[in-house]
Protein backbone atom coordinates (compact mmCIF):
# COMPACT_ATOMS: atom_id res chain seq x y z
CA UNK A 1 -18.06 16.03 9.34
CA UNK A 2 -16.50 12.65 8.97
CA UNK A 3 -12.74 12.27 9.40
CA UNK A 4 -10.25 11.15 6.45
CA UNK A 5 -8.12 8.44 7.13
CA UNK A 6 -5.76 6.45 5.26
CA UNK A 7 -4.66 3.10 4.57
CA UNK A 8 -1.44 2.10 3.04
CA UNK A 9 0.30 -1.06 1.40
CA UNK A 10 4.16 -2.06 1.33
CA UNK A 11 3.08 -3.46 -2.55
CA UNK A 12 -0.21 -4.61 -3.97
CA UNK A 13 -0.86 -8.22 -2.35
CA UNK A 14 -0.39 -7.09 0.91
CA UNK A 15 -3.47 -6.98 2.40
CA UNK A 16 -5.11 -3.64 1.44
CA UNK A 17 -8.24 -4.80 0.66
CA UNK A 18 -8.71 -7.67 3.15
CA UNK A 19 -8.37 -4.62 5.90
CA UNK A 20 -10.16 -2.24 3.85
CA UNK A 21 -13.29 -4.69 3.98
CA UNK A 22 -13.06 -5.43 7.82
CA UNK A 23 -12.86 -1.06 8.09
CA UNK A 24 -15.96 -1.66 6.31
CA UNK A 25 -17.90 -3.85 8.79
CA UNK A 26 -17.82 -0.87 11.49
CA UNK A 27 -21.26 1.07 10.68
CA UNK A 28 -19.36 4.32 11.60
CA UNK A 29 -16.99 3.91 8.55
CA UNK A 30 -17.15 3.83 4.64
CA UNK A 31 -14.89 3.55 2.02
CA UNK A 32 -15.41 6.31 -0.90
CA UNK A 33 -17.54 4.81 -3.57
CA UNK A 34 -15.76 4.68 -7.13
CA UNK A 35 -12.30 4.98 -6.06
CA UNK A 36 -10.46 1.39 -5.25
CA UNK A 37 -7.08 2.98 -4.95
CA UNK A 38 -6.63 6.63 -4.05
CA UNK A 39 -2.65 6.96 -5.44
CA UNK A 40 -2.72 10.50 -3.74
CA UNK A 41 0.89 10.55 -3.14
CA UNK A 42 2.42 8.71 -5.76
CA UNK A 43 2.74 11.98 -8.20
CA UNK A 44 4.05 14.59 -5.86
CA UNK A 45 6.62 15.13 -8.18
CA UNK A 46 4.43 16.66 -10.64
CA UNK A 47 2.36 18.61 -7.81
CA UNK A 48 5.72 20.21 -6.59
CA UNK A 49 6.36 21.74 -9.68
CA UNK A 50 3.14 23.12 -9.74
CA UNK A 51 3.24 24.68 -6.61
CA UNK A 52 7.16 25.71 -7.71
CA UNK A 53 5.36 27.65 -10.64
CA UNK A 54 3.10 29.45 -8.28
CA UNK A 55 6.02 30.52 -5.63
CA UNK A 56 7.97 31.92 -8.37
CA UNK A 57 4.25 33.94 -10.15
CA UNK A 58 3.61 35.03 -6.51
CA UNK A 59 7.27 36.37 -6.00
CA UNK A 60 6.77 38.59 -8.04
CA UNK A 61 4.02 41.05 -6.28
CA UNK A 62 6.65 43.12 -4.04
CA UNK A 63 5.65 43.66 -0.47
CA UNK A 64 2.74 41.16 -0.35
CA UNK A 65 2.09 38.76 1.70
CA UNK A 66 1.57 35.70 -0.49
CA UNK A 67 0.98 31.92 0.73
CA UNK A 68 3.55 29.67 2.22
CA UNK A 69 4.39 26.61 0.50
CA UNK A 70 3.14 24.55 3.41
CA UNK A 71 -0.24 26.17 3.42
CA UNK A 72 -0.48 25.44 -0.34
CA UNK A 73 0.24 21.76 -0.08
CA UNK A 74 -2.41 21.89 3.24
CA UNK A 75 -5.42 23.61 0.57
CA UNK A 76 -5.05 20.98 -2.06
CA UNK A 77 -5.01 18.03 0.30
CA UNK A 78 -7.95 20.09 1.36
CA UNK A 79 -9.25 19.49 -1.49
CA UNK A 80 -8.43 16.60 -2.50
CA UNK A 81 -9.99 15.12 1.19
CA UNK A 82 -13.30 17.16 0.51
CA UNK A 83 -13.75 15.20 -3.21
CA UNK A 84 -13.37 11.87 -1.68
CA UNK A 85 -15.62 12.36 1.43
CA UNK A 86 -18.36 14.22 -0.59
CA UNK A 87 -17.95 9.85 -2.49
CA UNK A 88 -19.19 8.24 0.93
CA UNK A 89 -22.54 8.72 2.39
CA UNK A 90 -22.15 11.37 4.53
CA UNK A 91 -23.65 9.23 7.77
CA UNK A 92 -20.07 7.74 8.47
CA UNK A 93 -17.11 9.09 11.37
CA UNK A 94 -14.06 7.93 9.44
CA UNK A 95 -13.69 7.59 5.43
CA UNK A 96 -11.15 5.67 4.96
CA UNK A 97 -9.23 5.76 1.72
CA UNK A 98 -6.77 2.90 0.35
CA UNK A 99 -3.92 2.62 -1.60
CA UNK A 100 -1.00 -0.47 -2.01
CA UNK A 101 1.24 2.00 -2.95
CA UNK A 102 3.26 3.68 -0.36
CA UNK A 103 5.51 6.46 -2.31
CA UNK A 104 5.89 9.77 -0.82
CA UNK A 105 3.91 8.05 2.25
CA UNK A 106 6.68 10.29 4.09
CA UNK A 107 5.16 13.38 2.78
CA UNK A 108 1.31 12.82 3.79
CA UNK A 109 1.23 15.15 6.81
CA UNK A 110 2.20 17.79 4.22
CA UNK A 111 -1.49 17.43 2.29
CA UNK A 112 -3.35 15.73 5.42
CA UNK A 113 -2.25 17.13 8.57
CA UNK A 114 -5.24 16.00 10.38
CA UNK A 115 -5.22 12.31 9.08
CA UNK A 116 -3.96 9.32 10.22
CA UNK A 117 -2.52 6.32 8.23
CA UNK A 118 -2.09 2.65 8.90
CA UNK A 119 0.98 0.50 6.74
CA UNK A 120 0.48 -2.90 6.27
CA UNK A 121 3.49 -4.85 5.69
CA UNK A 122 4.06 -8.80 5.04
CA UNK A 123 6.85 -10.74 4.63
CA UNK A 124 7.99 -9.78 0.46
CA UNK A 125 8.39 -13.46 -0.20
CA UNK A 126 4.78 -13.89 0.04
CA UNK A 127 4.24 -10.38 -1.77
CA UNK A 128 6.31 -11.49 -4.69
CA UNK A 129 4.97 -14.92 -5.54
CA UNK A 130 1.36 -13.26 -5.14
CA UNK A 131 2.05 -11.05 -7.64
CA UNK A 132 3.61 -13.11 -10.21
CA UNK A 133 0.48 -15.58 -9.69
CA UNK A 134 -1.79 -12.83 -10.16
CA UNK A 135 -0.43 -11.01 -12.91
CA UNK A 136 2.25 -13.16 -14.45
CA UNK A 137 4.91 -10.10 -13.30
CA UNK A 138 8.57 -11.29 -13.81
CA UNK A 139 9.91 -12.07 -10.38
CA UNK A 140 12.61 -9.68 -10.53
CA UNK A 141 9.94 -6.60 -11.18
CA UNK A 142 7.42 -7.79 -8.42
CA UNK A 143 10.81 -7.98 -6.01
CA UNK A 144 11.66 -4.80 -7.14
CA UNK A 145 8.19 -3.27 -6.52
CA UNK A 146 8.39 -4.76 -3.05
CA UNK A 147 11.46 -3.11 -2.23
CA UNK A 148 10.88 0.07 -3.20
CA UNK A 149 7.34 0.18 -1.38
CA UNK A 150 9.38 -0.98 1.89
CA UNK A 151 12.08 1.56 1.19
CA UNK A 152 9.22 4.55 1.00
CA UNK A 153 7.91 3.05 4.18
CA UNK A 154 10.90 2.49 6.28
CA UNK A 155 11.80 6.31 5.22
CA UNK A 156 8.38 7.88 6.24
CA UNK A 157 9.00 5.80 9.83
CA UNK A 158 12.37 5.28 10.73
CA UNK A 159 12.13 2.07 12.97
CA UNK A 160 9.61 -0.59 12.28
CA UNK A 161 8.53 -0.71 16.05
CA UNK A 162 8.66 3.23 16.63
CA UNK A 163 6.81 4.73 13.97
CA UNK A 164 5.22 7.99 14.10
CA UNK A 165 2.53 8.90 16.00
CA UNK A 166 0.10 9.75 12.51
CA UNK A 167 1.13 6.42 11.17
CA UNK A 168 0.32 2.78 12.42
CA UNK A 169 2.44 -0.04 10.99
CA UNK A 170 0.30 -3.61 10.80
CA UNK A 171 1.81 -7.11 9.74
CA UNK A 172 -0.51 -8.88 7.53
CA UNK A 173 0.45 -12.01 9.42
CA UNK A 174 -0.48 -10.75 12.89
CA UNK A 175 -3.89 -9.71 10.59
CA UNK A 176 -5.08 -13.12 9.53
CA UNK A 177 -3.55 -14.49 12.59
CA UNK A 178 -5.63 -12.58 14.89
CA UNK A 179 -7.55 -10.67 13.09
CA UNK A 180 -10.46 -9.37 15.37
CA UNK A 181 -7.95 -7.99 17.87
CA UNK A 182 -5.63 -6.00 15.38
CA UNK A 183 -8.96 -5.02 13.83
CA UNK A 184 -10.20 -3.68 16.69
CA UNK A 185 -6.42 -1.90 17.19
CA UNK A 186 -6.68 -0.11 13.77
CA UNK A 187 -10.57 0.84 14.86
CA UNK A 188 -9.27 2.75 17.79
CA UNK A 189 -6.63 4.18 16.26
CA UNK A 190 -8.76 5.96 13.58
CA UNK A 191 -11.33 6.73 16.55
CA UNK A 192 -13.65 4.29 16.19
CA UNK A 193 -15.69 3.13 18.94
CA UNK A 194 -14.04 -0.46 19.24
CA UNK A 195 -17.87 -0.97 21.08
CA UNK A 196 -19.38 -0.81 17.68
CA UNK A 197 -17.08 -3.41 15.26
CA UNK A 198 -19.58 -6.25 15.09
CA UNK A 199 -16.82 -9.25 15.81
CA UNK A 200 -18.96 -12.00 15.09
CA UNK A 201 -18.60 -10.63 11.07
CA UNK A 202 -15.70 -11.91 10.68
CA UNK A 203 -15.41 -15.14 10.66
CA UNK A 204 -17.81 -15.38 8.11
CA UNK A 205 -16.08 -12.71 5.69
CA UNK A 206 -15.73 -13.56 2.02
CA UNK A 207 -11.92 -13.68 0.55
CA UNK A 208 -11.48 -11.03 -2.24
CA UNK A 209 -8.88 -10.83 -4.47
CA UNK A 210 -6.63 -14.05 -3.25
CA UNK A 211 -4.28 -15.23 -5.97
CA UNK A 212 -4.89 -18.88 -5.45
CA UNK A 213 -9.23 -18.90 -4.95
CA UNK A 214 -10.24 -15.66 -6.59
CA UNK A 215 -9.50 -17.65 -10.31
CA UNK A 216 -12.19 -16.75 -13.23
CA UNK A 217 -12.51 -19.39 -15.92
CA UNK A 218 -9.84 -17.57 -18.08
CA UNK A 219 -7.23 -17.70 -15.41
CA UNK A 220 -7.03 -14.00 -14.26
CA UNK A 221 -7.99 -13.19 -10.83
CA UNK A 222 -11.24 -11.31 -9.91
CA UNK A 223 -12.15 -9.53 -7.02
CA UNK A 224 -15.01 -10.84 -6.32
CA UNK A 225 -16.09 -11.94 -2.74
CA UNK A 226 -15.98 -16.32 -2.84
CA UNK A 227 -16.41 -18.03 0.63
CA UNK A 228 -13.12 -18.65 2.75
CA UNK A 229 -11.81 -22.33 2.52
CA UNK A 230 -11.22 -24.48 5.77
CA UNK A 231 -7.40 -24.76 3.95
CA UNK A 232 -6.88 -20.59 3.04
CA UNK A 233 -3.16 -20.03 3.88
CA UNK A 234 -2.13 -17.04 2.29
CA UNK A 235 0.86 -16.72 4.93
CA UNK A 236 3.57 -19.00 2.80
CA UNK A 237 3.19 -18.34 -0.71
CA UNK A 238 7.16 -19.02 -1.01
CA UNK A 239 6.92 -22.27 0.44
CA UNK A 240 7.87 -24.25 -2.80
CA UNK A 241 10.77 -21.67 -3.78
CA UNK A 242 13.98 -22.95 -5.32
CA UNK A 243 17.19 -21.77 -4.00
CA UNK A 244 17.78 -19.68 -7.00
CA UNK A 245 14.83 -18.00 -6.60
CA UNK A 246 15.88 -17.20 -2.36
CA UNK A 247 18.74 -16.20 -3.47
CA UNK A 248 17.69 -13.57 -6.26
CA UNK A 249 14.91 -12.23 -4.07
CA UNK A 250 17.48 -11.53 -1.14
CA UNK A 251 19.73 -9.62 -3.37
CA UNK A 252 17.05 -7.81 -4.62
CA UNK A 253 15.00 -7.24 -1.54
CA UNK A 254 16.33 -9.24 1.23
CA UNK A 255 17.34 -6.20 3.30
CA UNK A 256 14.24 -4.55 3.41
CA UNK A 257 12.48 -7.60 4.69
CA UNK A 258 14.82 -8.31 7.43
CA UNK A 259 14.26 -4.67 8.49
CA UNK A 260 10.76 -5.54 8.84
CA UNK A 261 11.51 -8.66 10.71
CA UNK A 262 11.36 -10.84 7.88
CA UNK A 263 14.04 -13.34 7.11
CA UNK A 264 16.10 -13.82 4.09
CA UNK A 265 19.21 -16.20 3.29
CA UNK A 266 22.31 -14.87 2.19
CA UNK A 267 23.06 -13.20 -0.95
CA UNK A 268 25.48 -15.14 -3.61
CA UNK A 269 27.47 -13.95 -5.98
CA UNK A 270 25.84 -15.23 -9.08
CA UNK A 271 22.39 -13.99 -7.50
CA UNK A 272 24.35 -10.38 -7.13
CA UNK A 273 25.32 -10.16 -10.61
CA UNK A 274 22.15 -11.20 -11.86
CA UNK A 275 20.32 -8.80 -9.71
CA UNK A 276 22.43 -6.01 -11.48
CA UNK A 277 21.80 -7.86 -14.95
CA UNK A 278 18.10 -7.78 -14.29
CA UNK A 279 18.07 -4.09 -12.58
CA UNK A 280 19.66 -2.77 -15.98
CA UNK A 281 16.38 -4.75 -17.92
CA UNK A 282 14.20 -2.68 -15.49
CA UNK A 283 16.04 0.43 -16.14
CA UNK A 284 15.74 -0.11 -19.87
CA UNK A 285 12.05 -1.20 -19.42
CA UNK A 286 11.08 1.54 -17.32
CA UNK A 287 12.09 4.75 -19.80
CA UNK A 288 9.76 3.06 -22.61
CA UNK A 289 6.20 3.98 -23.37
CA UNK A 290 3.91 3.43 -20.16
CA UNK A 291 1.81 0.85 -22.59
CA UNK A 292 4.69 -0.98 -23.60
CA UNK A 293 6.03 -1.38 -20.41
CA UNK A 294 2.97 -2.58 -18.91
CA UNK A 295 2.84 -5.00 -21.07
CA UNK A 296 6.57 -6.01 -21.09
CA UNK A 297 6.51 -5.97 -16.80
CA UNK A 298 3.48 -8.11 -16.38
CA UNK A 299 1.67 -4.97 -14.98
CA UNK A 300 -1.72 -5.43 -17.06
């Protein structure tokens, strides 16, 4: 039976699905059909009221021996693993299943005790004007995406260079940089035969999803595959950032991106009080309708 692995984000535009396609080149691994994004973890909330209902129903049969809460959480992940490998061919080792959201990432040996998960990070500058050029997302909200992601991932692994041992944390830099060798380093750690990646693939891989290639006539971005140009640089999408905008990105996220080794400049004044102007507008934002507020954040 193939083995369910996972692959995790810091935000979306960081490199989920240029990894998830190099997975993809190994002929022992697959990526479920029909499901882009898994977004497994995301609502725990909701699941641990469910499973808070059934502790307090089972509490209520005296001297039996009802099910932990841990072995409840293990039987849906069960579950939950057994509906997205049944998606995948069946002829593959590893299934591995993506998501660019990392919330509750702390929480996945809980459901998936026998899976593994890479984290790709990249430097939130690059994350943030990616976003706003894909989806026209205010730059406060993408910053504000960014930094939570990097929050739920710096709490599921406590040092950016010591992570645990279920979860592997990948810089999307050192990816495009050298990408056959960290591919081959995320191969073996979901126990791959690194034998089997076919190397000479990758060079010619298509781009998918880029913010500043993958354009359709109407200006949104596809995800189509289009061929790679000699000039593809996704590494410095900030590079023609104001000061103003520096600033308001390193009061909103600029310690989360040093703590992955990112830099930031110093934080203002002016760009602290409009961070908590801003926050307040995402607060207010945030409680409305999930339609509305789509709309309003640039999230559609």
């Amino acid at each position: 039976m193939a083995q369910l692995q996972f692959l995790f984000g810091v935000a979306p535009r960081s490199g989920t699905t240029f990894l998830g396609d190099l997975l993809a080149l190994h002929p022992g691994c697959e990526l479920p059909d029909g499901v882009p994004e898994d977004g497994l973890l995301g609502p725990l909330g909701h699941l641990d009221r469910y499973v808070g209902e059934l502790e307090r129903f089972w509490e209520s049969w005296p001297d039996v021996s009802t099910p932990e809460r841990d072995e409840v959480f293990r039987g849906i992940g069960s579950g939950l693993g057994a509906m997205l490998l049944a998606r995948a061919s069946g002829e593959a080792d590893v299934v591995v299943t993506k998501t660019p959201f990392p919330a509750n990432l702390d929480r996945i040996g809980a459901l998936f005790p026998d899976s593994r998960g890479v984290v790709i990070v990249r430097d939130g500058r690059s994350v943030v004007e990616s976003t706003v050029r894909t989806w026209g997302s205010p730059f406060d909200v993408a910053a504000a995406r960014f930094r939570d992601g990097a929050r739920s991932i710096l709490d599921a692994i406590g040092s950016i260079n010591h992570p645990p041992a279920h979860l592997r944390v990948v810089r999307y830099e050192d990816l495009y940089a050298d990408t056959v060798q960290t591919a081959l380093d995320v191969v073996d750690f979901f126990g791959l035969d690194t034998g089997h990646f076919p190397v000479d693939s990758v060079d010619a891989m298509p781009v998918r999803g880029s913010s500043t290639i993958s354009t359709a006539a109407d200006g949104d971005v596809h995800w189509d595959a289009v061929d790679k140009p000699a000039d593809f640089a996704p590494t410095e999408r900030w590079s023609s950032w104001t000061d103003h905008q520096h600033e308001l990105f390193a009061a909103i996220a600029g310690a989360e991106n040093r703590a992955f080794g990112y830099e930031s400049v110093e934080v203002s004044t002016k760009a602290r009080g409009l961070d908590a102007a801003l926050g307040a507008r995402r607060r207010v934002v945030d409680a409305l309708p999930p339609t509305l507020r789509d709309r309003l954040s640039g999230r559609t």
